[in-house]
N, C-alpha and C. Protein backbone atom coordinates (compact mmCIF):
# COMPACT_ATOMS: atom_id res chain seq x y z
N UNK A 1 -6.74 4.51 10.27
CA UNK A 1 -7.28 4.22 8.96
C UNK A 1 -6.32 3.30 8.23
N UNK A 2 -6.65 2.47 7.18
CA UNK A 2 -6.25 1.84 6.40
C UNK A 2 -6.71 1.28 5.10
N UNK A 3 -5.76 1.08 4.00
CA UNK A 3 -6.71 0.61 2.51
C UNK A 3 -6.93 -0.76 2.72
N UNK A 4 -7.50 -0.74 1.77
CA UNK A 4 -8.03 -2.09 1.12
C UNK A 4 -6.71 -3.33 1.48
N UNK A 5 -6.94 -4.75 1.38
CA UNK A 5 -5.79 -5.25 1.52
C UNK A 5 -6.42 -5.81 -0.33
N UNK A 6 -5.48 -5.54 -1.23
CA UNK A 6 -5.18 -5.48 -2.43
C UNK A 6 -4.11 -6.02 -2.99
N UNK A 7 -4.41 -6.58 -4.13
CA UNK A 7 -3.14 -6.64 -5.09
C UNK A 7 -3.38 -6.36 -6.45
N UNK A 8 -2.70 -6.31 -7.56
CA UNK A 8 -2.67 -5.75 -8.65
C UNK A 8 -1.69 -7.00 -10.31
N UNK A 9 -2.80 -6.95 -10.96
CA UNK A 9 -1.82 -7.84 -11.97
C UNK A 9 -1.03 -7.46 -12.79
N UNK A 10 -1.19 -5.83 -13.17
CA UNK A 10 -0.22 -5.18 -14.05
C UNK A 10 1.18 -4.27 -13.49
N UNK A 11 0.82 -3.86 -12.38
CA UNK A 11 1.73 -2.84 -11.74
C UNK A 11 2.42 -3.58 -10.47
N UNK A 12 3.30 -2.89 -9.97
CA UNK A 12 4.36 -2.89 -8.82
C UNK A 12 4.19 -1.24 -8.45
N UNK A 13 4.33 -1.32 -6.74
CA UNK A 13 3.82 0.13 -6.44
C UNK A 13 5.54 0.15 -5.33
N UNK A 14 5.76 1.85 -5.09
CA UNK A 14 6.79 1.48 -4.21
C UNK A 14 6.60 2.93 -3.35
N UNK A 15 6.39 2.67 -2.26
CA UNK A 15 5.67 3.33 -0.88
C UNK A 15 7.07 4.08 -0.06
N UNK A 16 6.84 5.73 -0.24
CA UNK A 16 7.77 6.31 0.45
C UNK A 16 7.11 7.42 1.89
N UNK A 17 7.59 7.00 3.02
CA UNK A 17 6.77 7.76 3.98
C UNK A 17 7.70 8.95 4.56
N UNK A 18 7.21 10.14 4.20
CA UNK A 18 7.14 11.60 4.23
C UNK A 18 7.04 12.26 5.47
N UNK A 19 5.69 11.40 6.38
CA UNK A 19 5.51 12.34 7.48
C UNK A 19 4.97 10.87 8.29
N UNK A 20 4.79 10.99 9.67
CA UNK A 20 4.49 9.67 10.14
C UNK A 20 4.76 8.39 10.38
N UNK A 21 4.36 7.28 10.73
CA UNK A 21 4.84 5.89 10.79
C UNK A 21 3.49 5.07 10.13
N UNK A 22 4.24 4.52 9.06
CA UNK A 22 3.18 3.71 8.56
C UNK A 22 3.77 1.68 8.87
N UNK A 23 2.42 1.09 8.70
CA UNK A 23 2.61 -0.27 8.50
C UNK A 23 2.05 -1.07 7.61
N UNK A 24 3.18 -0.99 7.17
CA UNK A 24 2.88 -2.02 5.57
C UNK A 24 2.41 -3.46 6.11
N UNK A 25 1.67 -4.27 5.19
CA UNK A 25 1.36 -5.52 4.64
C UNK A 25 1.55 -5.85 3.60
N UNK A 26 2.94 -7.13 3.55
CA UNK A 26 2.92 -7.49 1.82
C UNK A 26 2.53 -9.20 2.32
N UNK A 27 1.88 -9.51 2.08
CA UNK A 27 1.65 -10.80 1.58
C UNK A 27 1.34 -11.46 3.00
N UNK A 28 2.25 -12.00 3.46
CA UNK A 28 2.42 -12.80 4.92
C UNK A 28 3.01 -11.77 5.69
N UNK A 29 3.79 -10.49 5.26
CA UNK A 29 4.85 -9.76 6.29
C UNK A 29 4.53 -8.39 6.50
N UNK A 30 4.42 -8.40 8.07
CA UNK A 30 4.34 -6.59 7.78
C UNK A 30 5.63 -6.06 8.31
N UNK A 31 5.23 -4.74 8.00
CA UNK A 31 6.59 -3.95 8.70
C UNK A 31 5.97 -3.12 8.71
N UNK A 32 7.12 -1.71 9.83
CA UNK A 32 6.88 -0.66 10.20
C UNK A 32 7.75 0.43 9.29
N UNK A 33 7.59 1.22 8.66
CA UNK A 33 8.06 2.33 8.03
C UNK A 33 7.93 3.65 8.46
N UNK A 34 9.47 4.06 9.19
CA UNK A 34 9.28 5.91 9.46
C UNK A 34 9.79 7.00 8.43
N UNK A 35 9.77 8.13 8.84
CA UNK A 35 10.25 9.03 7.40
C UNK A 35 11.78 8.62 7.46
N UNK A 36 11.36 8.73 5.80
CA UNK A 36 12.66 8.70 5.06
C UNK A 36 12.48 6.86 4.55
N UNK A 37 12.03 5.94 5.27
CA UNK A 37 11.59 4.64 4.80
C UNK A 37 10.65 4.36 3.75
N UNK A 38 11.06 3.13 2.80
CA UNK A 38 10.57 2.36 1.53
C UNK A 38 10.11 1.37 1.49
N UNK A 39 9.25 0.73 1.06
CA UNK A 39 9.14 -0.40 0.71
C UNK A 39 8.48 -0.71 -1.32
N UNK A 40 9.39 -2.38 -1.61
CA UNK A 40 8.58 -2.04 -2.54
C UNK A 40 7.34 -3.04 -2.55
N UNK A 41 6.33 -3.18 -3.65
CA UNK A 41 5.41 -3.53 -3.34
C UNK A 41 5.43 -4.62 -4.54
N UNK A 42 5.52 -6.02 -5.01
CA UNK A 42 6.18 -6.63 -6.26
C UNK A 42 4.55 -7.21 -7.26
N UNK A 43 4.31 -6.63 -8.30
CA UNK A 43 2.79 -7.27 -8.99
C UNK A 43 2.49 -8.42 -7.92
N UNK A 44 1.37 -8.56 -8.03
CA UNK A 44 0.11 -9.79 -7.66
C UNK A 44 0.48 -9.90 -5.99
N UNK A 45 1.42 -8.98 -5.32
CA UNK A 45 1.23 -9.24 -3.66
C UNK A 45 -0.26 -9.03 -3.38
N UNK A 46 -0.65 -9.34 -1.74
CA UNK A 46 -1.40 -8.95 -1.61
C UNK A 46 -0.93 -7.66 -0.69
N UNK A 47 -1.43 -6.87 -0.64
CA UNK A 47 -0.83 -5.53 0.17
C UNK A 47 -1.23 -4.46 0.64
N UNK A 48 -1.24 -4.03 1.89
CA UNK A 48 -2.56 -2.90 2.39
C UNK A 48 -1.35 -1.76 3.37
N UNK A 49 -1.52 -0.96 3.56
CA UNK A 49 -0.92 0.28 4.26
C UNK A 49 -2.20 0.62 5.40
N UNK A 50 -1.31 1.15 6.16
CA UNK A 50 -2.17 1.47 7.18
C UNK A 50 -1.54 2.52 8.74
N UNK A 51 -2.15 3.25 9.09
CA UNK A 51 -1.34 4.26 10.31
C UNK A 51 -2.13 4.31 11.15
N UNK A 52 -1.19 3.47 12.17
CA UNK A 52 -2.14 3.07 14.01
C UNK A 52 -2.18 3.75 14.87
N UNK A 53 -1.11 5.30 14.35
CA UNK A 53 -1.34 6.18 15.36
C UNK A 53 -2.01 7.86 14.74
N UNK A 54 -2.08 8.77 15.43
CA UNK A 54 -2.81 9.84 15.59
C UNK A 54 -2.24 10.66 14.77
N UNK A 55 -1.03 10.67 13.94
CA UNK A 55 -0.43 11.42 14.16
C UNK A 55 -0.66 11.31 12.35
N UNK A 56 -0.52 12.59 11.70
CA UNK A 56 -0.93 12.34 10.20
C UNK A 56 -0.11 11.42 9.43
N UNK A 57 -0.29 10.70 8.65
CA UNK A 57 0.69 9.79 7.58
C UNK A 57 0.53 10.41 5.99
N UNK A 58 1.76 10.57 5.76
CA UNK A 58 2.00 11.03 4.48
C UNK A 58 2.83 10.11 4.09
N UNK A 59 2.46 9.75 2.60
CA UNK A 59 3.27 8.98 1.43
C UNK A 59 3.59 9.57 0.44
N UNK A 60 4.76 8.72 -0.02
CA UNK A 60 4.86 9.18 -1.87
C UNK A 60 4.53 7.76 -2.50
N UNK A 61 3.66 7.16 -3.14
CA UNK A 61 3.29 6.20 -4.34
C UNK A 61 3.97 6.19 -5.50
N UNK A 62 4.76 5.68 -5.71
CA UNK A 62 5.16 5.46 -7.05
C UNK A 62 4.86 4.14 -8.18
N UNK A 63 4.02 3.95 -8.69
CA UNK A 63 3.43 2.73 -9.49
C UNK A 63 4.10 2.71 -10.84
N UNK A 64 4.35 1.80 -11.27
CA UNK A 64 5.55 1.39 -12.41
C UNK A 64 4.80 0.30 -12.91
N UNK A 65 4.74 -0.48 -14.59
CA UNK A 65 3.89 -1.60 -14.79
C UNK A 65 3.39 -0.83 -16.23
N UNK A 66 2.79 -1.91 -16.98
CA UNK A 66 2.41 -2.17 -18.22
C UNK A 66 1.31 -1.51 -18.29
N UNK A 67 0.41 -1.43 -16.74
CA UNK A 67 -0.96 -0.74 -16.84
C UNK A 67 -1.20 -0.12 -15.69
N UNK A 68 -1.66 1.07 -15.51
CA UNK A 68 -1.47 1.97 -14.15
C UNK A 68 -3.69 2.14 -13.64
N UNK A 69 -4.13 1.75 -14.71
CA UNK A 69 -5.63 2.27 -14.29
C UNK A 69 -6.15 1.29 -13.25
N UNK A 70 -7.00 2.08 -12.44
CA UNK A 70 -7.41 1.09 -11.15
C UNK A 70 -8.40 0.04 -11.64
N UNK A 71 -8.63 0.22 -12.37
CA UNK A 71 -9.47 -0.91 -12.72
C UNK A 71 -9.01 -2.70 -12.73
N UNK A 72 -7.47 -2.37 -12.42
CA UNK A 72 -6.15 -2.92 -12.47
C UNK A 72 -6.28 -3.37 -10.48
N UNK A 73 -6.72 -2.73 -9.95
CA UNK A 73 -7.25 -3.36 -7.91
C UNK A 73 -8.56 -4.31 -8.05
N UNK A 74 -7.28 -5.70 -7.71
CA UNK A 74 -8.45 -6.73 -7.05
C UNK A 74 -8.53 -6.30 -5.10
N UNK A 75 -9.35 -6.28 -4.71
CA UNK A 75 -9.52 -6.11 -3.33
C UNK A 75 -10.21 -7.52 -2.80
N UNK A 76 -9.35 -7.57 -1.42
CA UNK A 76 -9.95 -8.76 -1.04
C UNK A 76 -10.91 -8.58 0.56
N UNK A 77 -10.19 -7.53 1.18
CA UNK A 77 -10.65 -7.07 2.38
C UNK A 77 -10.68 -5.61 1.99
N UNK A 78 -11.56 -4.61 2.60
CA UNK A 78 -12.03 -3.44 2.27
C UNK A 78 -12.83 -2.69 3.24
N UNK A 79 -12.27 -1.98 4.37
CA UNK A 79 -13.20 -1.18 5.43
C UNK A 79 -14.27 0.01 4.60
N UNK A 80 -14.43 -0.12 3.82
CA UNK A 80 -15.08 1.13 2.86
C UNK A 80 -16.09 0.61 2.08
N UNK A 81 -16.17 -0.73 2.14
CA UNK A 81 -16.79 -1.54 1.42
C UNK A 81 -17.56 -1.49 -0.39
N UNK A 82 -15.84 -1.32 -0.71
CA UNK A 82 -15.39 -1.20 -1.91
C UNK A 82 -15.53 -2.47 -2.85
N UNK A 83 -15.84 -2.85 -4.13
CA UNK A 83 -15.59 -4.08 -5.18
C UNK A 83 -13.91 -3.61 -5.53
């Protein structure tokens, strides 16, 4: 599974993984994140999370910014077929 590939004009989000291996997308770059790994996420990236294996993925989200409501997610790609 994976979100939306998104970005945001008010907030910066910063992604802590708990349980699992996740793979980030910021912009042009991904990476791989295991527990105890961060990334941050900087306003207007574009940026999607995602876990390629079986095994459960847990995060901590932390969103920081002038405005936190989702109404605040532009989505550009979306398996859920989300606006």
């Amino acid at each position: 599974q994976r979100l939306s590939l998104q970005s945001h004009n008010h907030r910066q989000e910063n992604w802590t993984v708990i349980k699992g291996e996740a793979k980030a997308t910021i912009d042009e770059s991904t990476i791989k994140l295991k527990v105890g790994e961060s990334v941050n996420i900087p306003k207007k990236s574009k940026h999607r999370l995602a876990n390629d294996s079986q095994e459960k993925l847990e995060i901590i989200e932390v969103q920081t910014g002038d405005y936190l409501e989702e109404d605040d997610i532009v989505r550009y790609q979306d398996d859920y077929s989300r606006n």
